[in-house]
Protein backbone atom coordinates (compact mmCIF):
# COMPACT_ATOMS: atom_id res chain seq x y z
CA UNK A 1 -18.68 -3.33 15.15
CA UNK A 2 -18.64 -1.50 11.55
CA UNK A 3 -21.95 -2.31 9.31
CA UNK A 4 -21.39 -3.61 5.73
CA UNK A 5 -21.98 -0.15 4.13
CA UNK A 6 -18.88 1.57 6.39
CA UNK A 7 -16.64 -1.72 5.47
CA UNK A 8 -17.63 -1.22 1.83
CA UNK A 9 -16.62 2.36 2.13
CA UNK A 10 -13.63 1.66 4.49
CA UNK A 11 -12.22 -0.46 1.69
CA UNK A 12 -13.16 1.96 -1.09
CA UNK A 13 -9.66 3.21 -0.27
CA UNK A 14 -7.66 -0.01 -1.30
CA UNK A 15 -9.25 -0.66 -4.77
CA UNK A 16 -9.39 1.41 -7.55
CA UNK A 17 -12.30 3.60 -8.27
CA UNK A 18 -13.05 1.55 -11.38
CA UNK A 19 -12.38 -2.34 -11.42
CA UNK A 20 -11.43 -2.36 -15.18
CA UNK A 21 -8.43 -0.14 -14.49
CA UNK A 22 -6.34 -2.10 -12.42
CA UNK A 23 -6.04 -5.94 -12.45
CA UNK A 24 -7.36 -8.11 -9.50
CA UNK A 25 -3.44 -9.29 -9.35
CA UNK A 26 -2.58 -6.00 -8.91
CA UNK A 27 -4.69 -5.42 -6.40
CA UNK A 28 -3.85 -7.86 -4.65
CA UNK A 29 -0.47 -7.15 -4.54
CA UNK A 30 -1.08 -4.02 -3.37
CA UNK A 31 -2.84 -5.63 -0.36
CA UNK A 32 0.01 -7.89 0.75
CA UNK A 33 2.70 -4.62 -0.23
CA UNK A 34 0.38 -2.32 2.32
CA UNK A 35 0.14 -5.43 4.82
CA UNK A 36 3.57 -6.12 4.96
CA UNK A 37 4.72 -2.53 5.22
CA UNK A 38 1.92 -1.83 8.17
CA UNK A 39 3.55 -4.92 10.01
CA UNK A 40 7.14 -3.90 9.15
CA UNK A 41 6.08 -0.13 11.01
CA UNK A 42 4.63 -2.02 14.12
CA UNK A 43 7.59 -3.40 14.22
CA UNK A 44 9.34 -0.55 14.18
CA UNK A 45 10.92 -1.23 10.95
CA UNK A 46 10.04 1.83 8.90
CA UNK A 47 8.82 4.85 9.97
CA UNK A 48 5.55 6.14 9.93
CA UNK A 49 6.85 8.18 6.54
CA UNK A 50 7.85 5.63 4.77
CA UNK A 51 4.80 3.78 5.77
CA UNK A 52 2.64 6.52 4.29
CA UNK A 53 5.00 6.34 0.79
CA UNK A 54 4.80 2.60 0.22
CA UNK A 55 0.88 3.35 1.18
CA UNK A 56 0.58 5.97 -1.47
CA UNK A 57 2.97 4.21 -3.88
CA UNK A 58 0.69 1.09 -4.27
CA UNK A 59 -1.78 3.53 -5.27
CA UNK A 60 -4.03 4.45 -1.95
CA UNK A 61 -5.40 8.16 -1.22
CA UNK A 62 -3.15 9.08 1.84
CA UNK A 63 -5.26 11.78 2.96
CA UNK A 64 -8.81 9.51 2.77
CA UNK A 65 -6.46 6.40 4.58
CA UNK A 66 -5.49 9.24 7.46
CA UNK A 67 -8.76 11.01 7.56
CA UNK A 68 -10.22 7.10 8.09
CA UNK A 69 -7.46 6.03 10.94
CA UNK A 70 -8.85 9.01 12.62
CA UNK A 71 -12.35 8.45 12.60
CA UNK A 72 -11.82 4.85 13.41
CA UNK A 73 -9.59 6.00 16.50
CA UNK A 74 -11.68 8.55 17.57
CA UNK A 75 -14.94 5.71 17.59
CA UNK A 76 -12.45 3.50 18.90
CA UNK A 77 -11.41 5.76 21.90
């Protein structure tokens, strides 16, 4: 179970640095873009690349989101 200070970090990496510089709607949309592709890879839809450039497209630090997967697998496992 992750505290409130690692989920506020953990979702650090889908909103922008600064709240003023990107709209809540575009945040959101973000959100369901970056759900929708994750559920489209499970599926084996798209591949973990073009995961990773719809990720990065909607505006999410793809090394930070990798570097978090891992720590989050390796508590996990």
């Amino acid at each position: 179970m992750i505290n409130a200070d690692q989920l506020k970090d953990r979702m650090r990496l889908w909103t922008p640095e600064r709240f003023d510089e990107v709209s809540v709607e575009e945040t959101s949309n973000n959100l369901i873009i970056c759900g929708e592709a994750l559920s489209d890879f499970f599926s084996l839809k798209i591949t973990p690349t073009e995961y990773l450039d719809i990720v990065e497209s909607c505006g999410v630090n793809v090394d930070e989101y990798l570097e978090t997967i891992n720590e989050n697998l390796y508590d996990f496992l």
